[in-house]
PDB file of N, CA and C in Angstrom:
ATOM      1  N   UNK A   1      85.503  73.591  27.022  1.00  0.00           N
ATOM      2  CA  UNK A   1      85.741  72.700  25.917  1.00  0.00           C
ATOM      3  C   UNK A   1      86.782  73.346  25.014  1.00  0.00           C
ATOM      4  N   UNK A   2      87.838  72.949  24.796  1.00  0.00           N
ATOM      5  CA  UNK A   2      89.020  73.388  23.677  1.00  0.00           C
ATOM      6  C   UNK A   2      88.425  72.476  22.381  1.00  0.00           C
ATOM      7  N   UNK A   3      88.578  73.134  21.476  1.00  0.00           N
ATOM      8  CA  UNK A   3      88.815  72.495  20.022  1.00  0.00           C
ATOM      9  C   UNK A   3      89.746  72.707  18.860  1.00  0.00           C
ATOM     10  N   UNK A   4      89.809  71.681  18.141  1.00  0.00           N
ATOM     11  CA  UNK A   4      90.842  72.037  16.957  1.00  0.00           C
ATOM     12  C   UNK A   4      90.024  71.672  15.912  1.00  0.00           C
ATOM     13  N   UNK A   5      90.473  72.634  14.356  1.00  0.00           N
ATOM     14  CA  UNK A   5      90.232  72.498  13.669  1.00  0.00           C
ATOM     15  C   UNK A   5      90.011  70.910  13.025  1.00  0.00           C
ATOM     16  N   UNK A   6      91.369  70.666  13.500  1.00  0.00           N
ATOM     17  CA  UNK A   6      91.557  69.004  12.933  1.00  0.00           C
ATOM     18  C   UNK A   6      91.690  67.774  13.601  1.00  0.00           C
ATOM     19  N   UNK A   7      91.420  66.983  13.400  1.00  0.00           N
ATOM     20  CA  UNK A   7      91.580  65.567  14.576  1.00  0.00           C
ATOM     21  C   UNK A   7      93.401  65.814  15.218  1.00  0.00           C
ATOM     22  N   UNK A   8      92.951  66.356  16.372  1.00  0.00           N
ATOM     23  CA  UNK A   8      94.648  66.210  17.241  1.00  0.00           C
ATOM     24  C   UNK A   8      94.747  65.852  18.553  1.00  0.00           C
ATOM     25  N   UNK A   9      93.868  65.440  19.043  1.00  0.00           N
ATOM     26  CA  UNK A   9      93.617  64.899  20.421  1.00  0.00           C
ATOM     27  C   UNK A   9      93.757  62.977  20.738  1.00  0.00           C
ATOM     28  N   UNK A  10      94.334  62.516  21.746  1.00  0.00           N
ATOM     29  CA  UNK A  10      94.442  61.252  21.426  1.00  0.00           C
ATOM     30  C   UNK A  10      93.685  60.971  22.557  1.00  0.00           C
ATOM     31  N   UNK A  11      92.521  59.679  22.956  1.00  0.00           N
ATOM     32  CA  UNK A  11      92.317  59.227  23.950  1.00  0.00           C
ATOM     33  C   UNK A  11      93.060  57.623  24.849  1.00  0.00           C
ATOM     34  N   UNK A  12      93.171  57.345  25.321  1.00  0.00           N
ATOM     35  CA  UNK A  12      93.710  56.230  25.387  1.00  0.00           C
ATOM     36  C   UNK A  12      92.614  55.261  26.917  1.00  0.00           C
ATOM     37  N   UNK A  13      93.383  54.179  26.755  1.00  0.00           N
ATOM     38  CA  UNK A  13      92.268  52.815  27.980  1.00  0.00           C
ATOM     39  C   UNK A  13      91.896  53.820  29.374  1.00  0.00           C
ATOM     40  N   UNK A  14      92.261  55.068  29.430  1.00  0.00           N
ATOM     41  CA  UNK A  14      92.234  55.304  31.321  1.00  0.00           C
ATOM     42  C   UNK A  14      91.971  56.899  30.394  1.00  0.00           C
ATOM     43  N   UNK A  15      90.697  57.171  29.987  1.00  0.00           N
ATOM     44  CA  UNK A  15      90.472  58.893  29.229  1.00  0.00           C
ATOM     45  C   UNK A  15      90.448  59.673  29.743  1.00  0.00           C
ATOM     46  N   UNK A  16      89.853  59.676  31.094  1.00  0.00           N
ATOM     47  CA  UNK A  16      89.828  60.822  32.535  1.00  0.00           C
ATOM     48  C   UNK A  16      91.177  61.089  33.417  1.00  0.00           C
ATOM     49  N   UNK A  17      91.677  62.198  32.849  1.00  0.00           N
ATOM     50  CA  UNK A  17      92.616  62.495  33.521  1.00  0.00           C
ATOM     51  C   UNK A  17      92.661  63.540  34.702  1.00  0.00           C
ATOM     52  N   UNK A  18      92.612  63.127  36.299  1.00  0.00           N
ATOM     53  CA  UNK A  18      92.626  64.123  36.828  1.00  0.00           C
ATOM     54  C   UNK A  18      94.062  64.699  37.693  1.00  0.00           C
ATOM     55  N   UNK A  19      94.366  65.812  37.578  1.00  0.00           N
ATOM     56  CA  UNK A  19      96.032  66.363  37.746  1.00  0.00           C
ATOM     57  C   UNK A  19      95.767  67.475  38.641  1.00  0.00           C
ATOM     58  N   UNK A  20      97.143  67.752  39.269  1.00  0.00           N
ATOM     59  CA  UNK A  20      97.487  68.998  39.948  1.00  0.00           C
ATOM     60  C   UNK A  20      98.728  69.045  39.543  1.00  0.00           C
ATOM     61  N   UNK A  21      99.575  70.572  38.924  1.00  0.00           N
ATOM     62  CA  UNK A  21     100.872  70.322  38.877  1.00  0.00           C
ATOM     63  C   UNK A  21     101.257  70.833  40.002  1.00  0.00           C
ATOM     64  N   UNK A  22     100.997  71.255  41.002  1.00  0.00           N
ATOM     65  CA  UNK A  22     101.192  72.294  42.129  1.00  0.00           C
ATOM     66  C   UNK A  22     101.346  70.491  43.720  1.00  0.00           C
ATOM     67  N   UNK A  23     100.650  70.017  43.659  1.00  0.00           N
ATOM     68  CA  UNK A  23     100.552  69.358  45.068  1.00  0.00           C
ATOM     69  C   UNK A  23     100.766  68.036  44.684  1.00  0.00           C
ATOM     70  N   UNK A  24     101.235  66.754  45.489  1.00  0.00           N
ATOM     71  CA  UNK A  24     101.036  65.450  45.570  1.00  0.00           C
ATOM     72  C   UNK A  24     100.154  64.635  45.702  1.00  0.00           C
ATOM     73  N   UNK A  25      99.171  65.576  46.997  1.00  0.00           N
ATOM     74  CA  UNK A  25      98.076  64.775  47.277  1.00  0.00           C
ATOM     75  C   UNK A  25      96.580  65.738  46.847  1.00  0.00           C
ATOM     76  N   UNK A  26      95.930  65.170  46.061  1.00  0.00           N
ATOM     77  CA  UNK A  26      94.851  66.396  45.431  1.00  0.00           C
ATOM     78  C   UNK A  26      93.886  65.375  45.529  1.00  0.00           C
ATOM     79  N   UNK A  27      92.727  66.535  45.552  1.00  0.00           N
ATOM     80  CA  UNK A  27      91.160  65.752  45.107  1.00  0.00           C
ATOM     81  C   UNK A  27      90.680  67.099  44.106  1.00  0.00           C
ATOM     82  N   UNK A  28      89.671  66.475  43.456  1.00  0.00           N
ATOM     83  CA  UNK A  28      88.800  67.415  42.734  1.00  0.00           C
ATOM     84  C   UNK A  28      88.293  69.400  43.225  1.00  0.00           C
ATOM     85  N   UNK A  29      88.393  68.698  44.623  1.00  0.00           N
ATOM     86  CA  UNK A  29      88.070  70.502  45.269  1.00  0.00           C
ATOM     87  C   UNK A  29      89.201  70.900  45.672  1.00  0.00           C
ATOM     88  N   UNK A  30      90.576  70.223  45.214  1.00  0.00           N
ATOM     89  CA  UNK A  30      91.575  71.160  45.442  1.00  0.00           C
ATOM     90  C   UNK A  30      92.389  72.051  45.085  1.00  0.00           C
ATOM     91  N   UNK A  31      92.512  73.117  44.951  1.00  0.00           N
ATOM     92  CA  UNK A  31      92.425  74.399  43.682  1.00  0.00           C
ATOM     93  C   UNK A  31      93.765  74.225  43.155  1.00  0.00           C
ATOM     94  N   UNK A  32      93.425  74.365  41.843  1.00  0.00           N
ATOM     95  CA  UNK A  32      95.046  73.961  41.286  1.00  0.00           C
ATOM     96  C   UNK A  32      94.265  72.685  40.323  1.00  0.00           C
ATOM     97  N   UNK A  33      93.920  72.322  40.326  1.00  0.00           N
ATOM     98  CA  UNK A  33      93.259  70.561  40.571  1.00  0.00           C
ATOM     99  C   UNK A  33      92.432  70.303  38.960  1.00  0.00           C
ATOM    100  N   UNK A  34      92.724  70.033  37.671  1.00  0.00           N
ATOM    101  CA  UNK A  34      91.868  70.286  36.504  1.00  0.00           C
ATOM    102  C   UNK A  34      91.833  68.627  35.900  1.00  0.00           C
ATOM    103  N   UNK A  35      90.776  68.638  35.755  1.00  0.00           N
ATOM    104  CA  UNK A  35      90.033  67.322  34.468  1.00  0.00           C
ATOM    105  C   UNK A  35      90.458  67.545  33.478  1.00  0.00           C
ATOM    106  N   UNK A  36      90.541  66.789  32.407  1.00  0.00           N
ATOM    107  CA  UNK A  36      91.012  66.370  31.176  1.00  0.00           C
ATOM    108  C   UNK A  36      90.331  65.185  30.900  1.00  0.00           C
ATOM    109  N   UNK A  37      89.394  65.251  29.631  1.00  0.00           N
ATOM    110  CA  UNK A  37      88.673  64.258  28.840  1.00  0.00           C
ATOM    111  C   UNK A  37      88.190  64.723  27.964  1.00  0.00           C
ATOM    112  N   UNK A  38      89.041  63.692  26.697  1.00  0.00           N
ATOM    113  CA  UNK A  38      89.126  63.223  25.462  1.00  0.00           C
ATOM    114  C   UNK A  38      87.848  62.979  24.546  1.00  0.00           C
ATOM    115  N   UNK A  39      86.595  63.978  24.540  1.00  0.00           N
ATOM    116  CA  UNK A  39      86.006  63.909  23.425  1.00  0.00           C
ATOM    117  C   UNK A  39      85.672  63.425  22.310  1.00  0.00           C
ATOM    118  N   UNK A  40      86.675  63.699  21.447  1.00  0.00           N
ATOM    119  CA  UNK A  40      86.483  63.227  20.154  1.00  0.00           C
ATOM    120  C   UNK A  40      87.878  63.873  19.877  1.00  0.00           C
ATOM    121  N   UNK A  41      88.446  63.477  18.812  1.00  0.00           N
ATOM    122  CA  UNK A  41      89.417  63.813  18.009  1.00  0.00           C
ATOM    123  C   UNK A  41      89.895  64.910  17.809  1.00  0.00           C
ATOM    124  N   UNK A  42      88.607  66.021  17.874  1.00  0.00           N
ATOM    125  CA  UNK A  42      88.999  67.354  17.532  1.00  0.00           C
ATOM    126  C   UNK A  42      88.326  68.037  19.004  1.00  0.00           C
ATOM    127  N   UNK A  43      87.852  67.464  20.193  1.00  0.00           N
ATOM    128  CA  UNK A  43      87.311  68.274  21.377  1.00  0.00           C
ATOM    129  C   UNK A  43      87.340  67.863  22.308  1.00  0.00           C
ATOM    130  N   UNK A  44      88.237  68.489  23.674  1.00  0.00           N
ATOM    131  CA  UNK A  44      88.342  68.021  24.617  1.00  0.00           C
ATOM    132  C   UNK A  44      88.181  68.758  25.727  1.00  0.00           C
ATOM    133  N   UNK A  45      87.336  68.046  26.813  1.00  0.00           N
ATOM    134  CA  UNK A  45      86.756  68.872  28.009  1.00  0.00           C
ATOM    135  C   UNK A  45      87.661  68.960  29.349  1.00  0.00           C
ATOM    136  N   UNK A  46      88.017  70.439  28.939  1.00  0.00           N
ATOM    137  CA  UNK A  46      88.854  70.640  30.310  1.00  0.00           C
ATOM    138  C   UNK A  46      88.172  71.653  31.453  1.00  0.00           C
ATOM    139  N   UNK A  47      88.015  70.984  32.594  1.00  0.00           N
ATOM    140  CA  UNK A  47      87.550  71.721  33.986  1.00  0.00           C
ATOM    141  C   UNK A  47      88.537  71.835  34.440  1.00  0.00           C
ATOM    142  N   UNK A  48      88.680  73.163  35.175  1.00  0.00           N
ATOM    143  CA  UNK A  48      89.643  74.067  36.361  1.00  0.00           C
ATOM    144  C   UNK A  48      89.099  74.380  37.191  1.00  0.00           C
ATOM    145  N   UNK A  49      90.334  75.144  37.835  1.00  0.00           N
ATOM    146  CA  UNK A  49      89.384  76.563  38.707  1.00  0.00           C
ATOM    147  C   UNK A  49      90.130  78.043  38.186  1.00  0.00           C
ATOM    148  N   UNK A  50      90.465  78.315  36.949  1.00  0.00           N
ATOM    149  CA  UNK A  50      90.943  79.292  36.895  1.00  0.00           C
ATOM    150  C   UNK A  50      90.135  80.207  36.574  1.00  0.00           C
ATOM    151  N   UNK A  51      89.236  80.779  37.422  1.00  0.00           N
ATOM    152  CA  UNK A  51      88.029  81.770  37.189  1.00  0.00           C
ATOM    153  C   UNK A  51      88.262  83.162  36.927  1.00  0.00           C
ATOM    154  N   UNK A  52      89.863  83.113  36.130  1.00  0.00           N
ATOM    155  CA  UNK A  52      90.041  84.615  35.308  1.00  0.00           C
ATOM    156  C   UNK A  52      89.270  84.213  33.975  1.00  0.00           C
ATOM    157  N   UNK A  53      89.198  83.092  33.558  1.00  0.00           N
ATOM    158  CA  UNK A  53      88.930  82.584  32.039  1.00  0.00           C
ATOM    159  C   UNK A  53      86.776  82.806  32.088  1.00  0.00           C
ATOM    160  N   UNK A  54      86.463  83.272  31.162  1.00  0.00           N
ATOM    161  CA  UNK A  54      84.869  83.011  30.830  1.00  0.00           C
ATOM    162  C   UNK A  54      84.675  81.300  31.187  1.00  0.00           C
ATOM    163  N   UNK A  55      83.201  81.103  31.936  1.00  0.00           N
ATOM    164  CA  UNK A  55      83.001  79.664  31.939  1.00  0.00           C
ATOM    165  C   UNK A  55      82.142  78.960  30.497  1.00  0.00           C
ATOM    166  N   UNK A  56      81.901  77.872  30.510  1.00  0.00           N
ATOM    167  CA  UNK A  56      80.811  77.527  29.819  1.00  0.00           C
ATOM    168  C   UNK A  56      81.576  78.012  28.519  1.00  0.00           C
ATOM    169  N   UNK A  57      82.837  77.877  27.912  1.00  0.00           N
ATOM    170  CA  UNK A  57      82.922  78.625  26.467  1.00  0.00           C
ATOM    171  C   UNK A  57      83.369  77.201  25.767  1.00  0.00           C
ATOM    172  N   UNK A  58      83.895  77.575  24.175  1.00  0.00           N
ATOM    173  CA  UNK A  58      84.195  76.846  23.668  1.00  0.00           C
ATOM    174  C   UNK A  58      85.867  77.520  23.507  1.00  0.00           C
ATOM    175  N   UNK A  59      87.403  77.257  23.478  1.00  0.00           N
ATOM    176  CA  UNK A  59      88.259  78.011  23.436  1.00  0.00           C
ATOM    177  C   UNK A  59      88.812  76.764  22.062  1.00  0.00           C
ATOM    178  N   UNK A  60      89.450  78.073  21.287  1.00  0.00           N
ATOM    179  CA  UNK A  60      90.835  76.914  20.025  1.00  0.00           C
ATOM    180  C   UNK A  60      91.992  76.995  20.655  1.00  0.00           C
ATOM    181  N   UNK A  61      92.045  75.528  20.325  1.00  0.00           N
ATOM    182  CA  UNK A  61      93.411  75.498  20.692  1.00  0.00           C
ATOM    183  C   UNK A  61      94.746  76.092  20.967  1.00  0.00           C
ATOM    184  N   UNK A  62      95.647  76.131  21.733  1.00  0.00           N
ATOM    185  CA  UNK A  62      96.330  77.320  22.128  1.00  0.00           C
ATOM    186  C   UNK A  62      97.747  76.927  20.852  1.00  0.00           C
ATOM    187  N   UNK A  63      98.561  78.318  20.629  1.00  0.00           N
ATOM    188  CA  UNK A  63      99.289  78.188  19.814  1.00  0.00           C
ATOM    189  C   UNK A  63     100.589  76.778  20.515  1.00  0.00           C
ATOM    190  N   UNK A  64     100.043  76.564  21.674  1.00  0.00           N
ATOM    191  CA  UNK A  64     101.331  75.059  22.425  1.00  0.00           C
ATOM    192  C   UNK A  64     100.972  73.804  21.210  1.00  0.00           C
ATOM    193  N   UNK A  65      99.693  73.919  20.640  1.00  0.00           N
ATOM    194  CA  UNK A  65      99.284  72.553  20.138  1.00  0.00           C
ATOM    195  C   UNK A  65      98.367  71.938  21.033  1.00  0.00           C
ATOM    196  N   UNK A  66      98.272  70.878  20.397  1.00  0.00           N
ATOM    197  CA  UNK A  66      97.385  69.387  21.396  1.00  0.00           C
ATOM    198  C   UNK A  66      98.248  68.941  22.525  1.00  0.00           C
ATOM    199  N   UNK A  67      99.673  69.044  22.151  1.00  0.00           N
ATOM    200  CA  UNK A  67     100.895  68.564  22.898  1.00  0.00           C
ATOM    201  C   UNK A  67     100.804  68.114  24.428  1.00  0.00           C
ATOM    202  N   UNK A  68     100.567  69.248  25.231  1.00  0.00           N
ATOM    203  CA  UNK A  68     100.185  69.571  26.707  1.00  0.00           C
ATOM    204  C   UNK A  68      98.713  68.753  27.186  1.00  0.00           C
ATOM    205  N   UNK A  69      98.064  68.444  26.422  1.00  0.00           N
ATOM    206  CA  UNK A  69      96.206  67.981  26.426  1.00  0.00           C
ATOM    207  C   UNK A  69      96.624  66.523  26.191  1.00  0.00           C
ATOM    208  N   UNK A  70      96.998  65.717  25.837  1.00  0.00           N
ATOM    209  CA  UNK A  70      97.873  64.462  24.747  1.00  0.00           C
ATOM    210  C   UNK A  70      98.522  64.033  26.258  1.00  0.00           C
ATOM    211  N   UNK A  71     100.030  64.983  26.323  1.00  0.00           N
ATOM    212  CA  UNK A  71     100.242  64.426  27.584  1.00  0.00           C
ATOM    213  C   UNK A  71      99.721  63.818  28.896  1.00  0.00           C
ATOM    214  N   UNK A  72      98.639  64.590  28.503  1.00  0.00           N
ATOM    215  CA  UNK A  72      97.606  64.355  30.192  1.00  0.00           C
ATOM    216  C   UNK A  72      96.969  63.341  29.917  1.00  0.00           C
ATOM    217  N   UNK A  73      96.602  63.212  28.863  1.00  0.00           N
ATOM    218  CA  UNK A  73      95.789  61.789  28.352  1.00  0.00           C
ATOM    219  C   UNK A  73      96.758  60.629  29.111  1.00  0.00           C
ATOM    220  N   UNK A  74      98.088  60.433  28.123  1.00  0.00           N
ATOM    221  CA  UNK A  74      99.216  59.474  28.056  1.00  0.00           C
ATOM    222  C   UNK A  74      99.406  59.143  29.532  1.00  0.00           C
ATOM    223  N   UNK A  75     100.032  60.352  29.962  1.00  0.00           N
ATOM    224  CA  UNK A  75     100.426  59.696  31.736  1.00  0.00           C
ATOM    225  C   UNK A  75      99.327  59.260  32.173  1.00  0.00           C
ATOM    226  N   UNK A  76      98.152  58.957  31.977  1.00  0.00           N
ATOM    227  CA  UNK A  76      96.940  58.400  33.288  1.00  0.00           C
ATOM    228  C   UNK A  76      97.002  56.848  32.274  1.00  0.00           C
ATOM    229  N   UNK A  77      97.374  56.513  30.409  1.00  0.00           N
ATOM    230  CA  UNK A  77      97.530  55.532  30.146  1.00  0.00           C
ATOM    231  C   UNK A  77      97.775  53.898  30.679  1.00  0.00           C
ATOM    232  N   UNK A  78      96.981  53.396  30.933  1.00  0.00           N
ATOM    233  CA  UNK A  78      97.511  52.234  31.654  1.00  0.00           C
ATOM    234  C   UNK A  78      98.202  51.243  30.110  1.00  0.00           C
ATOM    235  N   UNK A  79      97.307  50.861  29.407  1.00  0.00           N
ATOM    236  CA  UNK A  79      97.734  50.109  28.523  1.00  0.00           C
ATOM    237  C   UNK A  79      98.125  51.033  27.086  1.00  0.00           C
ATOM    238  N   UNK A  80      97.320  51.808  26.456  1.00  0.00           N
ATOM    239  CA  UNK A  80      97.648  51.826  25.250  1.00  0.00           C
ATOM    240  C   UNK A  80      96.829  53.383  24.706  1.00  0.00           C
ATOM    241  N   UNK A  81      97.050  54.128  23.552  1.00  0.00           N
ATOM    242  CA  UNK A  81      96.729  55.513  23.349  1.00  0.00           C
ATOM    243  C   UNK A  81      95.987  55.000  22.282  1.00  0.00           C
ATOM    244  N   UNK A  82      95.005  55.609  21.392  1.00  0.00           N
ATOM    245  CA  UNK A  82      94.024  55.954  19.962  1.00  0.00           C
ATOM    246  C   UNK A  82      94.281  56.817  19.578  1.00  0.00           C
ATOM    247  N   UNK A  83      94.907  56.910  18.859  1.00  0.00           N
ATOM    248  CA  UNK A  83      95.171  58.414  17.825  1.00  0.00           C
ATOM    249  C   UNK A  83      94.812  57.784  16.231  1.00  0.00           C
ATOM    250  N   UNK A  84      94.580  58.982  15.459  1.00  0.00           N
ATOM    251  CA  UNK A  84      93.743  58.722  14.188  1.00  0.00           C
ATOM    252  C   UNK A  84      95.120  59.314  13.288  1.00  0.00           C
ATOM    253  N   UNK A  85      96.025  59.468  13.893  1.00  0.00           N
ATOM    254  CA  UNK A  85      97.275  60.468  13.681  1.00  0.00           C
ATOM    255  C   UNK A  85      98.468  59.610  13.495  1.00  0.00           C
ATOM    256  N   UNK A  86      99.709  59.888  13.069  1.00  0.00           N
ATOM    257  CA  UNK A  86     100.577  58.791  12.969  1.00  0.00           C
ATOM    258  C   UNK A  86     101.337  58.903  14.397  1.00  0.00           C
ATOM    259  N   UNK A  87     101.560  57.857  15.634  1.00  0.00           N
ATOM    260  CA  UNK A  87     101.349  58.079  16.402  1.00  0.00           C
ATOM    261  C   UNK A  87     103.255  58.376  16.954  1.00  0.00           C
ATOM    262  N   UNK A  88     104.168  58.277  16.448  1.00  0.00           N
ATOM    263  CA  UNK A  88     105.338  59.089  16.086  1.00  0.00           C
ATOM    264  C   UNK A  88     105.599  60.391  16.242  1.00  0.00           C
ATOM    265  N   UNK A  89     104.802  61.087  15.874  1.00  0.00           N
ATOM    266  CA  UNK A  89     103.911  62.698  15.456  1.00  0.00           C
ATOM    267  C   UNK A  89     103.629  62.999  16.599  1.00  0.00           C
ATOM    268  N   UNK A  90     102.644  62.220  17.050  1.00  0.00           N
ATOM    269  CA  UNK A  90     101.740  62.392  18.554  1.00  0.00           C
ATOM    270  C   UNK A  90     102.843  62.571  19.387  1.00  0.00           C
ATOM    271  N   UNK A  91     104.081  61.260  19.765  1.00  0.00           N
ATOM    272  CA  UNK A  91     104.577  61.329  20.903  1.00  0.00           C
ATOM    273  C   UNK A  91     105.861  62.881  20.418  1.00  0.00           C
ATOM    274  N   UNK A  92     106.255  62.999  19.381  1.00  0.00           N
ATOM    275  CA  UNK A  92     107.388  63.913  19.134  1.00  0.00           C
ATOM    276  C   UNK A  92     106.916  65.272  19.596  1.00  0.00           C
ATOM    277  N   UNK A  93     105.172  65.377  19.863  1.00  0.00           N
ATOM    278  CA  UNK A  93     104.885  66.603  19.709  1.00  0.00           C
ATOM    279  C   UNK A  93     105.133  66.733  21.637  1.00  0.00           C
ATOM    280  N   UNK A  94     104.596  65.562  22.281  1.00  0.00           N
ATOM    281  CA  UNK A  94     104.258  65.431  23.927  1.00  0.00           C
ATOM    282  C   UNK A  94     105.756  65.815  23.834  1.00  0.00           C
ATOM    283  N   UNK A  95     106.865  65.127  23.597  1.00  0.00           N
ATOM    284  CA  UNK A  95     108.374  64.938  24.216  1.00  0.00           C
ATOM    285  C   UNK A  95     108.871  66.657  23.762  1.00  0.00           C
ATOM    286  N   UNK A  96     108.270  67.623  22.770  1.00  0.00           N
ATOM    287  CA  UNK A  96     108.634  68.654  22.277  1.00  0.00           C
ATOM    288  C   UNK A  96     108.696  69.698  23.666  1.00  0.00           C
ATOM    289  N   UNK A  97     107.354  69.245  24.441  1.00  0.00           N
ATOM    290  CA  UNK A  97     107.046  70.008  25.485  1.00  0.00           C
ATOM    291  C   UNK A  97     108.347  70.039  26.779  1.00  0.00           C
ATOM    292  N   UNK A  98     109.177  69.066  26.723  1.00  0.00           N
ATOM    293  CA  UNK A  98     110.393  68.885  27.575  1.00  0.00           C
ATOM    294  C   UNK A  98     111.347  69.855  27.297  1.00  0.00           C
ATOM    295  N   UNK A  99     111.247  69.891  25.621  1.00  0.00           N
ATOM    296  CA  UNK A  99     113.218  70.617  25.015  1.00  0.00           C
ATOM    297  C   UNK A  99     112.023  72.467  25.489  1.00  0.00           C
ATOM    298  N   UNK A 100     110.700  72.320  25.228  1.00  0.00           N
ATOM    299  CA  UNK A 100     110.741  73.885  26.139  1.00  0.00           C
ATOM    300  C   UNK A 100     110.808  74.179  27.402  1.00  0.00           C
ATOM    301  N   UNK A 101     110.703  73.507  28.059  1.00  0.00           N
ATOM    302  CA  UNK A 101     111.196  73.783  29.612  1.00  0.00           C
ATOM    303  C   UNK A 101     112.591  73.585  29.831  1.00  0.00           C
ATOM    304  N   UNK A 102     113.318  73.001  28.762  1.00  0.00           N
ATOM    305  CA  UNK A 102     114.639  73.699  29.233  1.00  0.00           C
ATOM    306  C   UNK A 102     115.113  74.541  29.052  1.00  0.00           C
ATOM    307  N   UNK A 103     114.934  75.315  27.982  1.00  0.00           N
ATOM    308  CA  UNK A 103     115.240  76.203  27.024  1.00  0.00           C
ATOM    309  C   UNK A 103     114.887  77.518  27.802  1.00  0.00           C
TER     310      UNK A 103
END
């Protein structure tokens, strides 16, 4: 479970996000392979397999922001996002994550 101090998490119509950035074709037992779901505002439950990390914890948010967590929400979006946030903010922070991978 990640948390933030403050409401920064957005959920949107499709909340379960499941991803691999590594493969095309993934299922749940395929390593690499992590969940993403949208909690509440300030807590969101992420499963991996990266079993360097303690299980079962609660972690704060990483100094990236919500940014990276937000994204994962958005792309599984079919119709529309909930943010309690001005939602401008929200997307400037997801699109921020692009100008660092070029950089």
């Amino acid at each position: 479970m990640v948390f933030s101090e403050k409401p920064s998490f957005i959920t949107t119509d499709n909340p379960v996000s499941i991803l691999n950035l590594e493969k095309d074709i993934y299922g749940l037992s395929t390593k690499g392979t992590f969940l993403n779901f949208p909690v509440s505002p300030t807590r969101i439950l992420m499963m991996d397999d990266l079993f360097d990390e303690p299980g079962s914890q609660y972690y704060s948010l990483s100094e990236k922001g919500p940014g990276p967590a937000n994204l994962t929400s958005w792309i599984e979006a079919r119709k529309f996002m909930v943010t309690g946030r001005d939602p401008e903010q929200v997307i400037n922070e997801m699109l921020s994550l692009d100008d660092e991978k070029s950089t």
